[in-house]
Protein backbone atom coordinates (compact mmCIF):
# COMPACT_ATOMS: atom_id res chain seq x y z
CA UNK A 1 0.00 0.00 0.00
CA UNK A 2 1.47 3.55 -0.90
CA UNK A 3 -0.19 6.63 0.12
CA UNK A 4 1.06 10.18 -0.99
CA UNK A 5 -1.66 12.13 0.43
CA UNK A 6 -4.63 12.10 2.91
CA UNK A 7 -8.00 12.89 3.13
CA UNK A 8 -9.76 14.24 5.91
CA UNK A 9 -12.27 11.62 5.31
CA UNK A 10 -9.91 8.67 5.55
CA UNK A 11 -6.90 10.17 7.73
CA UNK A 12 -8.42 8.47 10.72
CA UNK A 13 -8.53 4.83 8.96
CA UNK A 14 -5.02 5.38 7.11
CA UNK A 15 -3.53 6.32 9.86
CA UNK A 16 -4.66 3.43 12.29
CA UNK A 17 -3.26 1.27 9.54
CA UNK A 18 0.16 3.23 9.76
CA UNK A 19 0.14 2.66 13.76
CA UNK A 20 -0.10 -0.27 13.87
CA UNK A 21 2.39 -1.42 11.11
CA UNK A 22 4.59 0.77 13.64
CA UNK A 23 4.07 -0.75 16.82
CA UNK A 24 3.05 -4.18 15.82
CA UNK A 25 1.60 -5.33 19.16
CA UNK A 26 3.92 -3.48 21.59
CA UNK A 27 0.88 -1.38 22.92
CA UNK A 28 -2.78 -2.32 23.33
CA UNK A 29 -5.19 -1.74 20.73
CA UNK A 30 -7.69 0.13 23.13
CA UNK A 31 -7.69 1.86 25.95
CA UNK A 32 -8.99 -0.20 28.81
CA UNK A 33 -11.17 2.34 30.49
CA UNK A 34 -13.32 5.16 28.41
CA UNK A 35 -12.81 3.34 24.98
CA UNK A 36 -14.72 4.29 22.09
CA UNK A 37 -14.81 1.02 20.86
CA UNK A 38 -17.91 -1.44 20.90
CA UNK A 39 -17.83 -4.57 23.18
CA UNK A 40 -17.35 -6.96 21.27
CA UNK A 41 -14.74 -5.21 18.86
CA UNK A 42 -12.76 -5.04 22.51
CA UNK A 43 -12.87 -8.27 23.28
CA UNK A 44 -12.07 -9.19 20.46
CA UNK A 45 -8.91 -6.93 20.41
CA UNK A 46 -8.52 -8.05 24.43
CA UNK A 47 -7.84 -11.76 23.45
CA UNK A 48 -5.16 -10.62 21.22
CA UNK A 49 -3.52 -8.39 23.07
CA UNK A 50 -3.08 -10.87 25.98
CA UNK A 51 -0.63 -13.20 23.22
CA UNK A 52 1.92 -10.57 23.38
CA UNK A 53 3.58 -8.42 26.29
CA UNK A 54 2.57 -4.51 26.09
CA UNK A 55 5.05 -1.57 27.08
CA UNK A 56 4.45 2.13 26.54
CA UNK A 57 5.21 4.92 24.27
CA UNK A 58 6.04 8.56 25.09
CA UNK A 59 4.61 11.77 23.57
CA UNK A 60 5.32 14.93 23.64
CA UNK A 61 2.98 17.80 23.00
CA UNK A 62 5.28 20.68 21.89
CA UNK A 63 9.35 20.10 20.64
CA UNK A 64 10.11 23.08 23.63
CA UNK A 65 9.14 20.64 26.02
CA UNK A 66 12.25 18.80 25.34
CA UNK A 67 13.67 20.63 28.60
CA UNK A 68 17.25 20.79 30.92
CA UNK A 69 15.24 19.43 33.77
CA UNK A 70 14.03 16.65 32.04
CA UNK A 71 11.08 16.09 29.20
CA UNK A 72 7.53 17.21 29.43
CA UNK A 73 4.92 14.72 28.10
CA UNK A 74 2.98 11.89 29.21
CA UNK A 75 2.72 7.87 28.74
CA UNK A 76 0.40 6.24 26.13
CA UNK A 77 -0.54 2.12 26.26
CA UNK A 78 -3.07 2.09 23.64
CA UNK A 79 -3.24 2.57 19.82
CA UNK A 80 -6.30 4.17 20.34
CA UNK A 81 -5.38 7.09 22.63
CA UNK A 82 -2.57 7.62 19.65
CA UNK A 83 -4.86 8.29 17.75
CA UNK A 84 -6.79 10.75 19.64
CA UNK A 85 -4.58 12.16 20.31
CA UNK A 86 -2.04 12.70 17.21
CA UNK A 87 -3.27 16.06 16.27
CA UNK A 88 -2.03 17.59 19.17
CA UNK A 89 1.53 15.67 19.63
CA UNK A 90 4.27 16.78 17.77
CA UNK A 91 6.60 13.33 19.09
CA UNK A 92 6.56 10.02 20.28
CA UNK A 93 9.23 7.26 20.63
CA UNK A 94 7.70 4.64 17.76
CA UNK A 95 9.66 1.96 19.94
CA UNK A 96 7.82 0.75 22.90
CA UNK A 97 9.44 0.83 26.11
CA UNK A 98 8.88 -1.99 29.29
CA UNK A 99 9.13 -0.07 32.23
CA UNK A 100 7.64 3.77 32.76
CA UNK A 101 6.78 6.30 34.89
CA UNK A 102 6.64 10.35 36.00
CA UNK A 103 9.19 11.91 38.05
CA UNK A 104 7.50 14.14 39.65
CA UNK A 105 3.67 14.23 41.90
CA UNK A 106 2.12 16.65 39.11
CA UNK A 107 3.48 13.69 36.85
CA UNK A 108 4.60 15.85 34.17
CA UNK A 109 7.86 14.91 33.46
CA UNK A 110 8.71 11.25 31.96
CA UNK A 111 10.97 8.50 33.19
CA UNK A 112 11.97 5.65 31.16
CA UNK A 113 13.31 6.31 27.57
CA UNK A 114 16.48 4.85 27.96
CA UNK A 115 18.09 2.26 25.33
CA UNK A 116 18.73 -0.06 27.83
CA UNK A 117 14.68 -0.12 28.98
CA UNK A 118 13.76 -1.11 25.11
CA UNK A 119 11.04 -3.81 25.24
CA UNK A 120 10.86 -3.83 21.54
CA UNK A 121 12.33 -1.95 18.41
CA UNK A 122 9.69 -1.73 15.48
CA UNK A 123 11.78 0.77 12.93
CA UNK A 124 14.58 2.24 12.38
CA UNK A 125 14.35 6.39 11.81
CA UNK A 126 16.67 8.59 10.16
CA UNK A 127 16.81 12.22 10.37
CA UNK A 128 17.20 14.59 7.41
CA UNK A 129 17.52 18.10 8.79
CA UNK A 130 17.11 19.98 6.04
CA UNK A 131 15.05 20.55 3.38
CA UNK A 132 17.32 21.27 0.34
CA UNK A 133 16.70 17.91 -1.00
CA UNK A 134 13.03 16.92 -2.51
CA UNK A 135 11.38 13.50 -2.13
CA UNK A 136 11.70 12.30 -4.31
CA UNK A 137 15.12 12.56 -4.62
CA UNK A 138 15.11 10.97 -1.18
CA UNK A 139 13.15 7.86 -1.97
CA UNK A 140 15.66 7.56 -5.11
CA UNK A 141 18.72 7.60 -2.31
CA UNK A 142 16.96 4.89 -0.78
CA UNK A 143 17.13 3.21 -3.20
CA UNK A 144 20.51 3.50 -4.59
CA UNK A 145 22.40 3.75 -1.51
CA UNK A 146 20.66 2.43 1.56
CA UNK A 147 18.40 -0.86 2.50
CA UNK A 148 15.85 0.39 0.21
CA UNK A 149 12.26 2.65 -0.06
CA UNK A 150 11.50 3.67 3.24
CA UNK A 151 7.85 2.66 4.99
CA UNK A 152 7.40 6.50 5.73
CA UNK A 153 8.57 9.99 5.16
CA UNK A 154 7.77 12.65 7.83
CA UNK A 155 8.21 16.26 7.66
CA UNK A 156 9.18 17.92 10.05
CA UNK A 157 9.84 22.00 10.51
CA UNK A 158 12.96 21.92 9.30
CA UNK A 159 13.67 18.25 7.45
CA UNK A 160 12.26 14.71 7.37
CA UNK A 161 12.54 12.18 9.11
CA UNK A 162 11.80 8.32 7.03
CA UNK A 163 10.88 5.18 9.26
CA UNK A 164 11.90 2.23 7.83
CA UNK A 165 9.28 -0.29 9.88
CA UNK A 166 10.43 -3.95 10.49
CA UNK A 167 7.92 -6.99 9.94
CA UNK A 168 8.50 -8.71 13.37
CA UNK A 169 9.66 -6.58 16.16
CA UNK A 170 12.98 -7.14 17.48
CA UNK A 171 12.66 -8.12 21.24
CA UNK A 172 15.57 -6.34 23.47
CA UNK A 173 16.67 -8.57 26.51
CA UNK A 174 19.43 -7.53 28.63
CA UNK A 175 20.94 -11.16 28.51
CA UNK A 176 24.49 -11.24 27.06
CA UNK A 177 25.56 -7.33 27.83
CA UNK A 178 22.62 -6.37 25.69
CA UNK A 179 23.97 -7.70 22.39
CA UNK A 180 21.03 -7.49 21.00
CA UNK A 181 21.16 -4.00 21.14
CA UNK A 182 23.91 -3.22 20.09
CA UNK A 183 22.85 -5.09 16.34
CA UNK A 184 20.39 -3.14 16.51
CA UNK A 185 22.37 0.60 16.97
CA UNK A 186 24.84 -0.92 14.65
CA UNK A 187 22.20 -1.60 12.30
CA UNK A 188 20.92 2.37 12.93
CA UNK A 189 23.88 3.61 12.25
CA UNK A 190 25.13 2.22 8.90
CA UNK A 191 21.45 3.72 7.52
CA UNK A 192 22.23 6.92 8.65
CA UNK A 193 25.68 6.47 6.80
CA UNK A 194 24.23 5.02 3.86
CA UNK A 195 21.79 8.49 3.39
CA UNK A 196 25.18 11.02 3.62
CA UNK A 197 24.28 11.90 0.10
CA UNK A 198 21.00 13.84 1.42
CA UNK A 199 22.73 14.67 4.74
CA UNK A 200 21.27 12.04 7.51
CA UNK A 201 22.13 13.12 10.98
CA UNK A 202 24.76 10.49 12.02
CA UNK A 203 24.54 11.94 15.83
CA UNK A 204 20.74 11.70 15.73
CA UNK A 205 19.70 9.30 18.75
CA UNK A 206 19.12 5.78 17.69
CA UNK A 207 15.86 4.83 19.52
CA UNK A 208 14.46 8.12 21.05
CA UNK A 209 11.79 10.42 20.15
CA UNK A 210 10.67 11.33 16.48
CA UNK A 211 8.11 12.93 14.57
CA UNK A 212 4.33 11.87 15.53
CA UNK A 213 3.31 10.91 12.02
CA UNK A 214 -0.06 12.42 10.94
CA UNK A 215 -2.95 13.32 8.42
CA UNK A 216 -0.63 16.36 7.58
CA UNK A 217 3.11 15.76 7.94
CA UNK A 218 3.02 12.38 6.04
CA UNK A 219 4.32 13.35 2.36
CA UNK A 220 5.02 9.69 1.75
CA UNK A 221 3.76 6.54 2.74
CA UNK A 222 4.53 2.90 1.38
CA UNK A 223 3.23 0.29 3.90
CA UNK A 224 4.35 -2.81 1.89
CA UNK A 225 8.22 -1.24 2.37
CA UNK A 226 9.17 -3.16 5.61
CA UNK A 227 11.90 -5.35 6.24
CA UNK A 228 12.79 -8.48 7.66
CA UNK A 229 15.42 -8.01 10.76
CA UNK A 230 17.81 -10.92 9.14
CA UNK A 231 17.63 -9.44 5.77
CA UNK A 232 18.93 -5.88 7.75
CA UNK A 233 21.46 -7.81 9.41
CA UNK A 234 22.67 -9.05 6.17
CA UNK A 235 22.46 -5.66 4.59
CA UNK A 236 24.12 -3.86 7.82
CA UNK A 237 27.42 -6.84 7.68
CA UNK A 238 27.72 -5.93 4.19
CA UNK A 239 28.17 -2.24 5.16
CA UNK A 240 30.15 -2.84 7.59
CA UNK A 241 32.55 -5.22 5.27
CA UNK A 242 32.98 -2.03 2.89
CA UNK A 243 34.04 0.22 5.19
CA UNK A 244 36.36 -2.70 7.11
CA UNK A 245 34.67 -2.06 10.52
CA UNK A 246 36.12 -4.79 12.83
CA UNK A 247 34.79 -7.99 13.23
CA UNK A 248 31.72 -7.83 15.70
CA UNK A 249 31.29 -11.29 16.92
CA UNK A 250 27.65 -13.10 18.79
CA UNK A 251 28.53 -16.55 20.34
CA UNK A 252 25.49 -17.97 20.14
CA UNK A 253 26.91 -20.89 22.32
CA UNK A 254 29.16 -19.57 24.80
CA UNK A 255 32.30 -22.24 24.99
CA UNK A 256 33.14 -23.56 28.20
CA UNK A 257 36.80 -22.77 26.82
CA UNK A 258 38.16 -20.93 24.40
CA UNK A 259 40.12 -22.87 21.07
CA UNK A 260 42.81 -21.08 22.58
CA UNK A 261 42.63 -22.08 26.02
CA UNK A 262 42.13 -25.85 24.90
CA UNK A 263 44.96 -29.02 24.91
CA UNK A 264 45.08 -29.71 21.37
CA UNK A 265 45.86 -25.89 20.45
CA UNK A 266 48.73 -25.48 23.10
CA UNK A 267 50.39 -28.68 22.00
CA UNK A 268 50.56 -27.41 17.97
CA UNK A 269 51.67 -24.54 19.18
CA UNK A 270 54.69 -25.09 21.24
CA UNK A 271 56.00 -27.67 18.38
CA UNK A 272 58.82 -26.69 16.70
CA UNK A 273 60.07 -29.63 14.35
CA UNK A 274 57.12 -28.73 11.74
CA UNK A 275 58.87 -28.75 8.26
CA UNK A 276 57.40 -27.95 4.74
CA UNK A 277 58.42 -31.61 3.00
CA UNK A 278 56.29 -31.86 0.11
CA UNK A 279 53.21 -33.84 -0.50
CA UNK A 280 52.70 -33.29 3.62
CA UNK A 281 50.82 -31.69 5.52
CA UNK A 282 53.58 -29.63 7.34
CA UNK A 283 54.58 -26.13 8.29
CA UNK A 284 52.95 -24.09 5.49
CA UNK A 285 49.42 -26.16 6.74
CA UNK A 286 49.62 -25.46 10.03
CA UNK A 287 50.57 -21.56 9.97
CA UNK A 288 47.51 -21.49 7.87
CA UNK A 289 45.56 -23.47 10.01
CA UNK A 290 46.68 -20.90 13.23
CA UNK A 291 46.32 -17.96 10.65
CA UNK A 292 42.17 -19.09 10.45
CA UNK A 293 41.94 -19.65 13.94
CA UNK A 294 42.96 -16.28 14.88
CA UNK A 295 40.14 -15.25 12.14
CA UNK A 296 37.50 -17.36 13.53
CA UNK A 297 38.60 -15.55 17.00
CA UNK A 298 37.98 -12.22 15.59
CA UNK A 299 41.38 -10.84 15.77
CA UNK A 300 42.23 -8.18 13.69
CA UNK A 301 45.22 -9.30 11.25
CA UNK A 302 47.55 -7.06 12.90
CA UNK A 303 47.22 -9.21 15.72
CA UNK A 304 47.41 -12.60 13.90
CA UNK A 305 50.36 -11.24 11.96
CA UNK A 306 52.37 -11.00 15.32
CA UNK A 307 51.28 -14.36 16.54
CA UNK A 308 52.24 -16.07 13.56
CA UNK A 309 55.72 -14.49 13.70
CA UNK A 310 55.97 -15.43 16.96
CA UNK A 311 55.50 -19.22 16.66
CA UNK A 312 57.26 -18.95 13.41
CA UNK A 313 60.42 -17.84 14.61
CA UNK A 314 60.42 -20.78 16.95
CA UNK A 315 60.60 -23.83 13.91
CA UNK A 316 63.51 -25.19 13.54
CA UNK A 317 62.71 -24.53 9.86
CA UNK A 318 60.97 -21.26 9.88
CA UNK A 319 59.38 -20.01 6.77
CA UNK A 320 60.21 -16.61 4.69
CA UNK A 321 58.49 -13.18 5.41
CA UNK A 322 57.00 -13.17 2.41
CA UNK A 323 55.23 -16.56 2.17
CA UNK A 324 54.19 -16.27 5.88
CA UNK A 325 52.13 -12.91 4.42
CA UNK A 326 50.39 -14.52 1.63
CA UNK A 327 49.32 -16.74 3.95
CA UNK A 328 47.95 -14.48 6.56
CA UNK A 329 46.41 -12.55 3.58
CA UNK A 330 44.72 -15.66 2.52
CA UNK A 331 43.40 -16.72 6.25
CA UNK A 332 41.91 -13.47 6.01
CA UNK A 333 40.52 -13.40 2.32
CA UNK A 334 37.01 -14.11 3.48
CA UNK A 335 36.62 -17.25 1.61
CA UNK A 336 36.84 -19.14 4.90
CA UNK A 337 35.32 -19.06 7.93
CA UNK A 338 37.79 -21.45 10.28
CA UNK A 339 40.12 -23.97 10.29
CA UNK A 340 39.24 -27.47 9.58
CA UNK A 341 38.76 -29.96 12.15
CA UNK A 342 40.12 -32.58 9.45
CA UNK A 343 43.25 -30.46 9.55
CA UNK A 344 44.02 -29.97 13.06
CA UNK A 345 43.82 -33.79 13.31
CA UNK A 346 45.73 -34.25 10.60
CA UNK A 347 48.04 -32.23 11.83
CA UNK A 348 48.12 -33.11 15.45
CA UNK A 349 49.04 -36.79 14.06
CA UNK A 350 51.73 -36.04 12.28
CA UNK A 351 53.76 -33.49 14.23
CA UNK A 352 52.98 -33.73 17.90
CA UNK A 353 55.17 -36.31 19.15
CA UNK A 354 53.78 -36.89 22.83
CA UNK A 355 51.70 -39.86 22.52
CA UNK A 356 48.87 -37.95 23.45
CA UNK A 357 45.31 -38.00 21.92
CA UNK A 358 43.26 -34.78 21.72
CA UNK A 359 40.22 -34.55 21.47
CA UNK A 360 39.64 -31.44 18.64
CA UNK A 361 37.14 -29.09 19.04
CA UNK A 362 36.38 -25.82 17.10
CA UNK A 363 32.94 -24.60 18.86
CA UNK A 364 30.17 -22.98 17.36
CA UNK A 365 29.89 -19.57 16.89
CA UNK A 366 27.28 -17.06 14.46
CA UNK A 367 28.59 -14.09 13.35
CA UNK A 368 27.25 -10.61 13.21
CA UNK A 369 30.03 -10.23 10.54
CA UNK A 370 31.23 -12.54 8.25
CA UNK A 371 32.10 -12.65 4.37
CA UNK A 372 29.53 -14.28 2.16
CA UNK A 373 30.35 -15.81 -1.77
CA UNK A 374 30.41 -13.16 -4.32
CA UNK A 375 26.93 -13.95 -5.78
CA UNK A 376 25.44 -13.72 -2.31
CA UNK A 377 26.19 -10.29 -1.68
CA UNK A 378 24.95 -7.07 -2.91
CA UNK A 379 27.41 -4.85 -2.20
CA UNK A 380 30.84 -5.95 -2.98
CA UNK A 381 34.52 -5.16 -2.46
CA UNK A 382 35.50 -1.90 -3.62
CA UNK A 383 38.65 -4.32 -5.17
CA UNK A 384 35.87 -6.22 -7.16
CA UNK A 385 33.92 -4.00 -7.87
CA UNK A 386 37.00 -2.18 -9.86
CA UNK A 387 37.97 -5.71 -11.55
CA UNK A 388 33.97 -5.52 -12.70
CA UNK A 389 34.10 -1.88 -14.20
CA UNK A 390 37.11 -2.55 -15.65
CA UNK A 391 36.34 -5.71 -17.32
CA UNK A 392 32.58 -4.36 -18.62
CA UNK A 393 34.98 -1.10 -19.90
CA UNK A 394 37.48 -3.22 -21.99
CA UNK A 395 34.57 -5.27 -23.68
CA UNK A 396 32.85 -2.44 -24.68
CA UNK A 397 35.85 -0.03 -25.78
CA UNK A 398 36.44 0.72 -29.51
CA UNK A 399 39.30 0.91 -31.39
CA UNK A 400 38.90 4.49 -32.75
CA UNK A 401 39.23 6.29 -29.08
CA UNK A 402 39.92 5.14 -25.58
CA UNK A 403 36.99 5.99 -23.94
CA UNK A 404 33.19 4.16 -22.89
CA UNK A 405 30.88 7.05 -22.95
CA UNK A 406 28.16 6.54 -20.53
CA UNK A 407 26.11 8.49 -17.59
CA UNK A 408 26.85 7.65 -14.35
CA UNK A 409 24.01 6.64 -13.94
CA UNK A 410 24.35 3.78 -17.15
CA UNK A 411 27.37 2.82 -15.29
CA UNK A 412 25.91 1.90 -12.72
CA UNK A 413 22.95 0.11 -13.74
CA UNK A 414 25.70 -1.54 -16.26
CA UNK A 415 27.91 -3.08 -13.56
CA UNK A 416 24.79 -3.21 -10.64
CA UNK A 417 26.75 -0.96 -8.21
CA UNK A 418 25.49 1.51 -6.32
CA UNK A 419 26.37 5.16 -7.23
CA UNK A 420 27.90 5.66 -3.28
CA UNK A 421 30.31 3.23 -3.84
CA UNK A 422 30.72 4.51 -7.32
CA UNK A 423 31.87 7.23 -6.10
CA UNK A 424 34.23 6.76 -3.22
CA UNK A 425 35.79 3.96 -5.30
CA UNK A 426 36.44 6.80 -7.89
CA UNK A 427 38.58 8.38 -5.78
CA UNK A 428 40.36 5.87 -4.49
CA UNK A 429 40.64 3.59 -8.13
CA UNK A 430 44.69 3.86 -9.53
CA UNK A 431 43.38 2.17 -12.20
CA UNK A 432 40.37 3.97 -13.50
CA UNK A 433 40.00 7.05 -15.55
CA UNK A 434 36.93 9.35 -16.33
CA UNK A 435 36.59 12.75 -18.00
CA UNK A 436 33.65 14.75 -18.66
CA UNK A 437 33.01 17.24 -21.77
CA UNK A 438 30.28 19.82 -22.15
CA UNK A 439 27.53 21.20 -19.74
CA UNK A 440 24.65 20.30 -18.05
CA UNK A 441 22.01 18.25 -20.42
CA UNK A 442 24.92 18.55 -22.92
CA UNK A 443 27.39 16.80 -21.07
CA UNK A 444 28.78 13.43 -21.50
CA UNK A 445 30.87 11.01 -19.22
CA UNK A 446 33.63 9.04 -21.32
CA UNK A 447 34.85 5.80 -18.86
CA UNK A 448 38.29 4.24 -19.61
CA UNK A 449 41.32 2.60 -17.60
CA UNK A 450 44.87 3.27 -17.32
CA UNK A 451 45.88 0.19 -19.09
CA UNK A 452 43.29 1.20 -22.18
CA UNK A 453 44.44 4.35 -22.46
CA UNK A 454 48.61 3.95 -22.59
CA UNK A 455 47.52 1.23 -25.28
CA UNK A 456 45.66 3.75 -27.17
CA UNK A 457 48.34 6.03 -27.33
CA UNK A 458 50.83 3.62 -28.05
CA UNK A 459 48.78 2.25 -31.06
CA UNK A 460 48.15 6.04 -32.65
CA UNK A 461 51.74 7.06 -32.23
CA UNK A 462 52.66 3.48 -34.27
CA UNK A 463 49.72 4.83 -36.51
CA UNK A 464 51.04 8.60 -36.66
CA UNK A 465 55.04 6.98 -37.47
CA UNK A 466 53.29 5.08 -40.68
CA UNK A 467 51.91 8.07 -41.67
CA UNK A 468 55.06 9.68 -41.21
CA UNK A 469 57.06 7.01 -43.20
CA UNK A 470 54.60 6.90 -45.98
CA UNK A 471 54.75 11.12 -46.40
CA UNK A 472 58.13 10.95 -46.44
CA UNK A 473 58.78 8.14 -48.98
CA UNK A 474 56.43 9.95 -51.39
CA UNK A 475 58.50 13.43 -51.29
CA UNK A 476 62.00 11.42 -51.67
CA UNK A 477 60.25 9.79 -54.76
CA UNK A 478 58.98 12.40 -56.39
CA UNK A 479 62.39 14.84 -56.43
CA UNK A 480 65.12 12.17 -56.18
CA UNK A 481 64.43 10.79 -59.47
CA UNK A 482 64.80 14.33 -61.53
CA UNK A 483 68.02 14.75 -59.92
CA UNK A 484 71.56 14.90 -61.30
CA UNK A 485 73.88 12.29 -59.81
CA UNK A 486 76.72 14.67 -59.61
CA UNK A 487 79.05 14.75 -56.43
CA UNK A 488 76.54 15.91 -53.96
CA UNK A 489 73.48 13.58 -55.15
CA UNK A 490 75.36 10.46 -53.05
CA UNK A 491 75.31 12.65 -49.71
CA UNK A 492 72.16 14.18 -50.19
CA UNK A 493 70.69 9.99 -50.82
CA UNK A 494 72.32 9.03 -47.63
CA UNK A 495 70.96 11.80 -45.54
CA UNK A 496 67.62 11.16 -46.58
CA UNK A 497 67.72 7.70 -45.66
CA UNK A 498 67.95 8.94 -41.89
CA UNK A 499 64.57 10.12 -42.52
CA UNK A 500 62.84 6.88 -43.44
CA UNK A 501 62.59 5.57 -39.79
CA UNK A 502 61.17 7.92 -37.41
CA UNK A 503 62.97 7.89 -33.97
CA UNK A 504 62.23 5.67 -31.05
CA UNK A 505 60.94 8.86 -29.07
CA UNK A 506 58.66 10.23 -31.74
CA UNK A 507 59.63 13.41 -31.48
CA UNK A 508 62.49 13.55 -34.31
CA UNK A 509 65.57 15.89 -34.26
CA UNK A 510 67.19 16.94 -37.84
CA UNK A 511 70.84 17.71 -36.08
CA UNK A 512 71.88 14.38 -37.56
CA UNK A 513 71.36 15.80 -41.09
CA UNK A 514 73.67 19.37 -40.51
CA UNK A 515 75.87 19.35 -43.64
CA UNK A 516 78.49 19.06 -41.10
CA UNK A 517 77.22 15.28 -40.73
């Protein structure tokens, strides 16, 4: 469903439908004393409410009544009083809270709103605050550069703000140092990051209080736009793998010991008599094999880099600087996600000397962030994405110039990337080249690569020299048969000769045919 506009006559309706795609069942649907409703439309509603635990919402009457001493509003558990009352709120907190109260006798001022009190988060909202950019153009930068069309668009005095509504909520518990939060804020802040190109607030509070939306400050609405809180999580690692954030890890089995702390691990790593012989598992095997652990740890590389110089200066044999990097580079290329238990065995068997048996164990673990195969992701590898441009460029490239000429825009629906990463990877490509010629409507975008464009030159100059050659053949020609082979006609032959093969540099000198010779 996408509305762009409300009546008066159906704000009321439309808007109960936007409420409760907001709050899911976080609140009740009525109020339990005064309610409009009829009986049996209550009871109804009563029976469904009981399936799911309520909270509360705050609202705020006037944006001044954000204050120093605190913030002036009152506490709403019903759908219905929302609604009453959403004329005459200007903000609310769209995520329902589980415990809530007044500070003070008059109870004016609210107590309660704090991330750590979240019962329930039902969308994510970003803040534009300004107005220099239209709609439109915002629902396009949803598109492009973020999760996708937003499920609302507020405005607000001085911006918008766009909710993008999940399908389930996403219950907060404080088990596990609130982890479960902290997705979430992740989540919140790589979609304010993904909207820089229309200016999102990046310091706006995650989960606090928003626009009311209402029959007049809605300027779009597309209910059908809500998303699935694995497919954000997905979207949000994918974010985070572009801009390298470190490795945020969720044990969803907590170990009773780390790999590190376990038998098998400190025996491999206090052997030293590991060699590389060939067609064995051996030393090049197991630094691997350490290199993934330390992956599937969630160290940084920097830190793996120093552990694996650290056992490897212990072997007897110990391998070279350089192989030991490819390696580490490897562990860390994403298209792994631990060591193999085969392996370690293997390993173990073969090297560790003690008699002992071990008994291998690599634990379980989900991750928050973790690489996916190429076809899997949406958003790739700046790296990749280069290899991609540059490929589509040298297929389509003609032999008469070096450039592609395309939009931007072409270019990106060419390749599939998004115009963002377009761009930083633009200025950070050594291998790509663009130029631009002409003005606005006029204007034209011509795409090539370093590599194309040396081999264009190189090709005209060849070009240009058998030109040269040729022009210079036919003027010897046509004058050096008319002349008189007297004493100077053998010098003047020889110095022309020089002038049949153009110099290496192509730019020729005539010193070398002075008279003085």
């Amino acid at each position: 469903m996408a509305i762009c506009a409300f009546s008066e006559k159906k704000s009321e309706e439309e808007l109960a439908q936007i409420y409760n795609v907001l709050l899911h069942e976080g609140i009740t649907t009525f109020k339990t004393k005064q309610s409009k409703a009829s009986l049996p439309t209550r009871v109804t509603a009563e029976k469904q409410d009981r399936v799911h635990k309520k909270g509360a919402v705050f609202v705020v009457r006037d944006k001044s009544h954000f204050t120093a001493n605190g913030v002036r509003g009152y506490i709403v558990t019903s759908k219905e009083t929302l609604l009453e009352d959403a004329q005459a709120l200007t903000h609310f907190t769209p995520n329902v809270y589980r415990k809530f109260g007044y500070i003070d006798e008059k109870r004016r001022y609210i107590h309660g709103f704090e991330e750590r009190n979240l019962q329930q988060i039902n969308t994510f909202v970003v803040d534009i605050d300004t107005k220099k950019y239209t709609v439109n153009e915002l629902l396009l930068t949803c598109m492009d550069d973020s999760i996708g069309l937003p499920t609302l668009i507020v405005e607000s005095t001085r911006g918008y703000q766009l909710y993008f509504a999940l399908q389930q909520p996403f219950f907060i518990s404080p088990k596990n140092d609130f982890r479960g939060l902290k997705v979430a804020k992740r989540i919140s802040d790589n979609l304010k990051q993904s909207l820089q190109a229309v200016e999102a607030d990046v310091f706006c509070n995650d989960f606090g209080f928003f626009r009311l939306p209402n029959a007049t400050n809605i300027v779009y609405a597309g209910l059908d736009n809500v998303y699935a809180v694995g497919s954000l999580i997905d979207w949000s690692m994918r974010q985070d793998d572009n801009k390298d954030r470190p490795l945020f890890v969720l044990a969803t089995k907590r170990l009773a010991s780390s790999v590190l702390e376990s038998e098998w691990f400190d025996a491999l790593v206090h052997t030293v008599n590991i060699n590389g012989d060939k067609g064995k598992l051996g030393r090049n095997n197991t630094l691997f094999t350490l290199a993934l652990i330390g992956y599937s740890e969630g160290w940084d590389i920097e830190r793996t880099e120093n552990f694996l110089d650290e056992f490897n200066v212990r072997l007897e044999a110990p391998l070279n600087a350089s192989d030991l990097h490819t390696i580490l580079q490897s562990a860390y290329s994403g298209k792994y996600h631990g060591p193999s238990k085969e392996y370690v065995e293997a390993l173990l068997a073969l090297h560790v000397k003690n008699g002992a048996s071990y008994k291998v164990s690599l634990g379980h673990r989900c991750w928050y962030k973790f690489k996916k195969a190429r076809e899997d992701r949406q958003r790739s590898h700046y790296d990749e994405w280069e290899d991609d441009i540059i490929e589509y460029i040298t297929a389509q490239k003609q032999t008469t110039e070096p450039f592609v000429w395309l939009t931007q825009k072409e270019m990106c629906e060419a390749i599939g990337i998004p115009q963002s990463t377009l761009n930083v990877l633009l200025n950070s490509s050594t291998k790509l080249i663009k130029t631009v010629t002409g003005k606005g409507r006029a204007s034209k975008t011509g795409w090539t690569t370093v590599q194309l464009f040396i081999t264009y030159t190189i090709d005209l100059l060849r070009a240009q020299k058998n030109t040269y050659t040729t022009y210079v053949h036919q003027i010897i020609e046509q004058h050096v048969n008319t002349l008189k082979p007297i004493a100077g006609y053998h010098e003047l032959i020889q110095k022309l000769s020089l002038l049949k093969v153009l110099p290496d540099k192509y730019s020729p000198t005539f010193s070398s045919l002075d008279s003085s010779g």
